[in-house]
N, C-alpha and C. Protein backbone atom coordinates (compact mmCIF):
# COMPACT_ATOMS: atom_id res chain seq x y z
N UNK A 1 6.98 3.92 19.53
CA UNK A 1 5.64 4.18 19.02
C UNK A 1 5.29 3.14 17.94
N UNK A 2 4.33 2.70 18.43
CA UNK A 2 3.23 1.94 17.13
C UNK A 2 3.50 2.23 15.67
N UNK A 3 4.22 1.89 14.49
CA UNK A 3 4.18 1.81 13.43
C UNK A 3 2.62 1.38 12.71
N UNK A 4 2.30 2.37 11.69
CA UNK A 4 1.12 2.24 11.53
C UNK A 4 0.87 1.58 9.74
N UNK A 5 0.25 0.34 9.90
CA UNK A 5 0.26 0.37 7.93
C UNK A 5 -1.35 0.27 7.62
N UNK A 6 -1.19 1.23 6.54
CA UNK A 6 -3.09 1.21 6.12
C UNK A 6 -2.97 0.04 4.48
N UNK A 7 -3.74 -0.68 4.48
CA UNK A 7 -3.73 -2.02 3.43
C UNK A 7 -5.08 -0.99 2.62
N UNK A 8 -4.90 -1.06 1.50
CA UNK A 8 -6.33 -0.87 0.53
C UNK A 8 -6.13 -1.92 -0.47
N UNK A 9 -7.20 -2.59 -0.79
CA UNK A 9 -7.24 -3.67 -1.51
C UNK A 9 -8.61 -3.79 -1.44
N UNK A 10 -9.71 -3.89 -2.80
CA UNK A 10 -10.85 -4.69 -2.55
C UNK A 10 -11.48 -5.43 -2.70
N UNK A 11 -10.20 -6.68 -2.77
CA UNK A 11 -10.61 -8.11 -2.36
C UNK A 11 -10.31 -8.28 -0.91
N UNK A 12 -11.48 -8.61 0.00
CA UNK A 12 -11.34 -8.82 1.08
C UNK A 12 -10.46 -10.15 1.64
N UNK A 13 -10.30 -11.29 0.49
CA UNK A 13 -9.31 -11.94 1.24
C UNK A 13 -8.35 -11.45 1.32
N UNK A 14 -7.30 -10.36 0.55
CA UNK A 14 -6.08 -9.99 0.32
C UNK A 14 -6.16 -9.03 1.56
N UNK A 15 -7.25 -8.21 2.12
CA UNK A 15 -7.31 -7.80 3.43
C UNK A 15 -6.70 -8.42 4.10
N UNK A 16 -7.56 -9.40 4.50
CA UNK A 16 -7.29 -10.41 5.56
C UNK A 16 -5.84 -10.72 5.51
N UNK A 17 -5.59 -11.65 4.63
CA UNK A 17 -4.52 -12.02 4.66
C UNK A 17 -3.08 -11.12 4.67
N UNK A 18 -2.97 -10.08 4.16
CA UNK A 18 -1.90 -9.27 4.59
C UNK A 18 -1.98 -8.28 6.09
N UNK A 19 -3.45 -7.79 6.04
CA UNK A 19 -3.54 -8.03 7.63
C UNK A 19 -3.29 -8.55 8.50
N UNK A 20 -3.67 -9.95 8.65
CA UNK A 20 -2.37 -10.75 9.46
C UNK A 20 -0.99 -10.91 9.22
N UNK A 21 -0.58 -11.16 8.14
CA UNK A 21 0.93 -10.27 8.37
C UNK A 21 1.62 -9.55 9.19
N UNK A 22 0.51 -7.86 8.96
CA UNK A 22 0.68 -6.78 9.56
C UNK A 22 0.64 -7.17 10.80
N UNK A 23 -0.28 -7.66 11.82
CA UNK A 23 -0.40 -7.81 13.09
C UNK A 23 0.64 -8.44 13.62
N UNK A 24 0.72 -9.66 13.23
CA UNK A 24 1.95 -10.75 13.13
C UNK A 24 3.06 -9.87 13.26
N UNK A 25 3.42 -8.79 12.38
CA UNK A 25 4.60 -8.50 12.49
C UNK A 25 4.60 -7.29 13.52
N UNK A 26 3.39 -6.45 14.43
CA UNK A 26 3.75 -5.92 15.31
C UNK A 26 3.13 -4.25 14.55
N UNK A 27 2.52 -4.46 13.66
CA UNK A 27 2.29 -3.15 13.54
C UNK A 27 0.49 -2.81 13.39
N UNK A 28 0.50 -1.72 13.33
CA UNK A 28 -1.04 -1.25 13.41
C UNK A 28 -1.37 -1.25 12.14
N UNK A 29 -2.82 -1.95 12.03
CA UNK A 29 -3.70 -1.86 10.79
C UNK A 29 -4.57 -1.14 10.75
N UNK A 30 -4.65 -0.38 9.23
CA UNK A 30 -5.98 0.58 9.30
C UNK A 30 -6.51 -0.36 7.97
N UNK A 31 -7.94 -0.41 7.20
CA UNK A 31 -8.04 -1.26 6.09
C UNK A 31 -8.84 -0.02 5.57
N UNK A 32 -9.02 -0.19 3.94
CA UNK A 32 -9.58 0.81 3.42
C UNK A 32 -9.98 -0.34 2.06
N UNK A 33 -11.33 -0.15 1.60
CA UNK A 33 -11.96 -1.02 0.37
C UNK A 33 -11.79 -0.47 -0.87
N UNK A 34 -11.50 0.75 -1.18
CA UNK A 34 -11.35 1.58 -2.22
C UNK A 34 -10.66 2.80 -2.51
N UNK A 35 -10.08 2.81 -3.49
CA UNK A 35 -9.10 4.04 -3.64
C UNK A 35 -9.54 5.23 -2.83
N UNK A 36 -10.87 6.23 -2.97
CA UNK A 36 -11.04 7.07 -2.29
C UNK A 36 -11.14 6.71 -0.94
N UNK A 37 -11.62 5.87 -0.64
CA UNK A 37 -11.57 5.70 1.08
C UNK A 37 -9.87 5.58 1.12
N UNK A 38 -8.92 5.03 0.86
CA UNK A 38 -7.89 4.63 1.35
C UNK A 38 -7.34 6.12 1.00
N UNK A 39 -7.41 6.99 -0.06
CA UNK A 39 -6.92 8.38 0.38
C UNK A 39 -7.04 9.47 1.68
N UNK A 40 -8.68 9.33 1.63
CA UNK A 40 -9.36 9.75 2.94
C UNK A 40 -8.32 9.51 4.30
N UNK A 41 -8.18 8.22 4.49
CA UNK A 41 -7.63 7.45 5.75
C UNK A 41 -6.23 7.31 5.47
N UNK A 42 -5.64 7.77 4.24
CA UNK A 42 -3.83 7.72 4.33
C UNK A 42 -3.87 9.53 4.92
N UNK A 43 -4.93 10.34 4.81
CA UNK A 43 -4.56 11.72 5.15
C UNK A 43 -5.45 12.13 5.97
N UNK A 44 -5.50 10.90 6.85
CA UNK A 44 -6.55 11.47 8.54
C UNK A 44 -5.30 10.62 8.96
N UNK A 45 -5.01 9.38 8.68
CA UNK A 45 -4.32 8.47 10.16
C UNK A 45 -2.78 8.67 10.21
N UNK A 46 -2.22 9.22 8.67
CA UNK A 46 -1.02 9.43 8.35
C UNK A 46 -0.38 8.44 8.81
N UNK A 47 -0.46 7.19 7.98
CA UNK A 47 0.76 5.80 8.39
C UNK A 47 2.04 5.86 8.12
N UNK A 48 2.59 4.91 8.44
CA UNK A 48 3.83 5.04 7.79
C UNK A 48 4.05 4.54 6.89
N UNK A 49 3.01 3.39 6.20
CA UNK A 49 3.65 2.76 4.96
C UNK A 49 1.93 2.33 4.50
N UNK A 50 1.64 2.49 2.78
CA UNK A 50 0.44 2.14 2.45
C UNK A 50 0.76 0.92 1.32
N UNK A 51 0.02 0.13 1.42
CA UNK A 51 0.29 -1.07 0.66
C UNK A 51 -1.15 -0.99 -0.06
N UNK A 52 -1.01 -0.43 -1.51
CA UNK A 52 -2.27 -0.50 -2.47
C UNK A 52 -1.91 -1.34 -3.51
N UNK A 53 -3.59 -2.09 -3.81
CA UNK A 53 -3.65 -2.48 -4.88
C UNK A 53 -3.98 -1.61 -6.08
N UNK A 54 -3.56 -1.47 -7.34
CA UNK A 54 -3.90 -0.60 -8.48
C UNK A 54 -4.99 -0.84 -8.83
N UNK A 55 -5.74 -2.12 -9.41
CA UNK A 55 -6.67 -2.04 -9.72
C UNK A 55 -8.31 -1.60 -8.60
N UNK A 56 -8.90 -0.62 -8.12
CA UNK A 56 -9.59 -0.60 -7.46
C UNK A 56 -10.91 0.45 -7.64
N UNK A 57 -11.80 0.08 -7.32
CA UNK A 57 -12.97 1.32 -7.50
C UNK A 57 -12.93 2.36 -7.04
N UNK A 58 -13.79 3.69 -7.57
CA UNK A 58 -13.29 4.77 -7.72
C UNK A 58 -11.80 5.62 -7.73
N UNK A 59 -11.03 4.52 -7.27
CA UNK A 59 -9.69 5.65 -7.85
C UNK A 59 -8.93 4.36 -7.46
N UNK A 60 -7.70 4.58 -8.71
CA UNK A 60 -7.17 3.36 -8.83
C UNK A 60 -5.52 3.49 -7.96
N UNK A 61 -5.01 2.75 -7.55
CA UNK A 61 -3.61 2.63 -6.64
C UNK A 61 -2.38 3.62 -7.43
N UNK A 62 -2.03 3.57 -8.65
CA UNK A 62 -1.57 4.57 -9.37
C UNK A 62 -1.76 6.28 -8.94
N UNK A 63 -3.71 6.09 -8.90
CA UNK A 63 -4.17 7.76 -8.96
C UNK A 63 -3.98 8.08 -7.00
N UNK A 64 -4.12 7.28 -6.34
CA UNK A 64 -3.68 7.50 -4.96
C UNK A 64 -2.18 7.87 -4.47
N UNK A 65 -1.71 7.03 -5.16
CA UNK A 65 -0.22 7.20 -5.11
C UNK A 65 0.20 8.50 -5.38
N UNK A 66 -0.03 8.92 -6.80
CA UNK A 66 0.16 10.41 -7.35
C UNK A 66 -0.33 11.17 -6.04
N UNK A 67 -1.13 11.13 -6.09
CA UNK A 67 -2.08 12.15 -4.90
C UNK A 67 -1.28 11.99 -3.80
N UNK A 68 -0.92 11.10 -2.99
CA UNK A 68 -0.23 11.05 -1.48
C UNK A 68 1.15 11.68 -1.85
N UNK A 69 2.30 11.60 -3.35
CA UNK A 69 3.46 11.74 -3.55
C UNK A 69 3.38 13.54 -3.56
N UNK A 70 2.14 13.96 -4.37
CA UNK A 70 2.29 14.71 -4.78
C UNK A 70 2.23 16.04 -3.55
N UNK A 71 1.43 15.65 -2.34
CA UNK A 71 1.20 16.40 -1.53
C UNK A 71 2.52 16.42 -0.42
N UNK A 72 2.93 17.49 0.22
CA UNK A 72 3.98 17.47 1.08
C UNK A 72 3.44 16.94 2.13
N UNK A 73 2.44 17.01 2.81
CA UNK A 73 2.17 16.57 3.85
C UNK A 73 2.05 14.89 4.11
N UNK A 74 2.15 14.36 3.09
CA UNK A 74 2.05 13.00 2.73
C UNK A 74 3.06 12.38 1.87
N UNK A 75 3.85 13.00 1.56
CA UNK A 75 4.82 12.71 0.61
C UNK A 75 5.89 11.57 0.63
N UNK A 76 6.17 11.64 2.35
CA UNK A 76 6.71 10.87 3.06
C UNK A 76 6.29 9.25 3.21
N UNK A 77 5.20 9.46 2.88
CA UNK A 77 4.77 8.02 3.38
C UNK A 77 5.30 6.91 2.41
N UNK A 78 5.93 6.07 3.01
CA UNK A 78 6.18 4.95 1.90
C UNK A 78 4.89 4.32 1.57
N UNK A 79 5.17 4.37 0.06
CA UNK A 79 3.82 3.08 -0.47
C UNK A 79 4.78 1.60 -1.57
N UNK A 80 4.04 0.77 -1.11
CA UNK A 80 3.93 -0.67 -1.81
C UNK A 80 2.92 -0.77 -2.44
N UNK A 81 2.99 -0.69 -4.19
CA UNK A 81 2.10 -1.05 -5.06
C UNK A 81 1.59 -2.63 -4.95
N UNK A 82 0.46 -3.27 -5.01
CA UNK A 82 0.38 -4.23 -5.03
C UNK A 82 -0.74 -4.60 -5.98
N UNK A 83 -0.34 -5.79 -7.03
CA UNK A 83 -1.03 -5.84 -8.02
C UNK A 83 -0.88 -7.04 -9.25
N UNK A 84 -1.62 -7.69 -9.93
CA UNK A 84 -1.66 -8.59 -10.63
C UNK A 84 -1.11 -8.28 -11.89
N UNK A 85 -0.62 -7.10 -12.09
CA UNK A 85 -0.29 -6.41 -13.26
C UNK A 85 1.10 -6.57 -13.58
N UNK A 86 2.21 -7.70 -13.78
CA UNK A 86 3.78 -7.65 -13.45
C UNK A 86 4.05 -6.98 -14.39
N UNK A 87 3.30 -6.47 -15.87
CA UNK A 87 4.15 -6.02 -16.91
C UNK A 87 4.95 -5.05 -16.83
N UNK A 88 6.23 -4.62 -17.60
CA UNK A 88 7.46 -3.60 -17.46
C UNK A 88 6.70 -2.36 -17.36
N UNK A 89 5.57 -2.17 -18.02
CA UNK A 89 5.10 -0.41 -18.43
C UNK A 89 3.96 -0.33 -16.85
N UNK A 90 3.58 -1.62 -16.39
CA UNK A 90 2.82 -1.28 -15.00
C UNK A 90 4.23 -0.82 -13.94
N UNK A 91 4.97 -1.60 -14.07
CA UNK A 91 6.04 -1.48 -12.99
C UNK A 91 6.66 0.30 -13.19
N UNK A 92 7.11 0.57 -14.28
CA UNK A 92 7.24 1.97 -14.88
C UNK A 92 6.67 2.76 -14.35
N UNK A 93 5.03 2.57 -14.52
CA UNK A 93 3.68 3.85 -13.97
C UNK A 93 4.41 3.88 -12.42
N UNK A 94 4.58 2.66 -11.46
CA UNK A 94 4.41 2.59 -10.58
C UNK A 94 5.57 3.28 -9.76
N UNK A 95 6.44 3.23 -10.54
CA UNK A 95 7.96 4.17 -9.70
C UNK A 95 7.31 5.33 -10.23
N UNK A 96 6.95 6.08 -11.43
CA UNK A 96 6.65 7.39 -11.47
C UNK A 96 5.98 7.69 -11.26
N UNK A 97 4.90 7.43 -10.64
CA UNK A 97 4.19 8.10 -9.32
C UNK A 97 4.26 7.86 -8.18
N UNK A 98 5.58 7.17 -7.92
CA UNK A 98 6.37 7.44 -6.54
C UNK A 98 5.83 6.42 -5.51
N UNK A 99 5.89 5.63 -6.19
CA UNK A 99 5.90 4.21 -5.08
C UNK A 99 7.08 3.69 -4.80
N UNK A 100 7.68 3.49 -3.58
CA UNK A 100 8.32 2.69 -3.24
C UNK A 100 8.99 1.81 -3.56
N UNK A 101 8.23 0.56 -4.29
CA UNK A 101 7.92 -0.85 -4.16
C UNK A 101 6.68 -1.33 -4.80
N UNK A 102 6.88 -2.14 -5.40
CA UNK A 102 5.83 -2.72 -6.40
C UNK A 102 5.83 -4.07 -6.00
N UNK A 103 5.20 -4.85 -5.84
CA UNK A 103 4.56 -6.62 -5.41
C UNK A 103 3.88 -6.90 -6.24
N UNK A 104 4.36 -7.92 -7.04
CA UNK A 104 2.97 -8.81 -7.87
C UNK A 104 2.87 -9.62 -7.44
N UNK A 105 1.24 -9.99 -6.96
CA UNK A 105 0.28 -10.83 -6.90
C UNK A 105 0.09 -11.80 -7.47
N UNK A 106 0.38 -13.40 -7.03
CA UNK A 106 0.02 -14.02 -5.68
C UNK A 106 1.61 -13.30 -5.41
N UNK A 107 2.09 -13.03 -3.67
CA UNK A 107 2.81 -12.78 -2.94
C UNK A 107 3.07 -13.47 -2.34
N UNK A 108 4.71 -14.04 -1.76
CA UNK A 108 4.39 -14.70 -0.79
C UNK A 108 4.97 -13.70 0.70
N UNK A 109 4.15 -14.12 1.64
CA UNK A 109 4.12 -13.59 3.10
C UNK A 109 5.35 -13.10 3.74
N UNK A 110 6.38 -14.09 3.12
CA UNK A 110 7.92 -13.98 3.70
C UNK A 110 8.03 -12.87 2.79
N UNK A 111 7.59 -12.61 1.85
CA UNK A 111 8.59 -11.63 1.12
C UNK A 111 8.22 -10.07 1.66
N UNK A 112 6.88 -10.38 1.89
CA UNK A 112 6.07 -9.13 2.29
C UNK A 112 6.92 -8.91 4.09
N UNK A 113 6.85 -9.59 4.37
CA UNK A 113 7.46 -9.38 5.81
C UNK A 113 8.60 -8.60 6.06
N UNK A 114 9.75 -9.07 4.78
CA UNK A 114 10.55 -8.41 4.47
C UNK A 114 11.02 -7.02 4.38
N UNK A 115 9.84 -7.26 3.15
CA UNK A 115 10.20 -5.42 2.88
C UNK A 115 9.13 -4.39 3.98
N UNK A 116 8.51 -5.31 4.89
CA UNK A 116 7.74 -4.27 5.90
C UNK A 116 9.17 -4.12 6.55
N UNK A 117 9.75 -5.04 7.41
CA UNK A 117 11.08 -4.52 7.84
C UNK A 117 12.15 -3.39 7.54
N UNK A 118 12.07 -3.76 5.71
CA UNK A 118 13.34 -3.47 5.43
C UNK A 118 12.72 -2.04 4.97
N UNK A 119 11.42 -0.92 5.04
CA UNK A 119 11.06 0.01 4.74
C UNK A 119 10.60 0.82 6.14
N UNK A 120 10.25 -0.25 7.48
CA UNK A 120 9.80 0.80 8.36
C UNK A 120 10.93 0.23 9.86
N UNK A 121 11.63 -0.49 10.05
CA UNK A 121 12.68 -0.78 11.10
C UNK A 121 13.82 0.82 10.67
């Protein structure tokens, strides 16, 4: 079965570009422009892995995260924080509300490829 990853980010190049990734590497893309949309669509399409950026309108990658960790029905889903923010106390927020994986921005592609492997193979 189709491995599914939903990207929220709303800079549309960072869409794009980790979108192709995603395809590249064989899995299904859902895209979402903003925190509430990308909650909406992590708990209609139920992926297997969400790759958010923190900084985003109406609800920020942090407050999504909480929300997907916090619910059982979603709890499961791996997430990848992704974000321009490298400092120790962003990285901190980002394990305690139950992310995965944290990426600071610029990324490079190989690395991202990686941990799509090494979180959904």
């Amino acid at each position: 079965m189709l491995k599914k990853i939903l990207v929220c980010d709303d800079e549309l190049y960072i869409l794009q570009a980790i979108g192709r990734v995603v395809r590249e590497e064989g899995y299904g893309l859902i895209t979402a422009e903003d925190g509430e949309q990308g909650l909406q669509l992590a708990r209609a399409e139920m992926p297997d892995l969400v790759l958010l950026d923190v900084m985003m309108p109406k609800m920020s990658g942090f407050e999504v995260c909480r929300e997907l960790k916090s619910d059982p029905s979603t709890a499961r889903i791996h997430i990848i924080l992704l974000t321009a923010m490298g400092q120790k106390r962003d990285i901190q927020e980002g394990s305690q509300c139950g992310a995965n994986d944290y990426m600071t921005k610029p990324f490079s592609p190989r690395k991202l490829r990686m941990r799509l492997h090494e979180l959904l193979d």
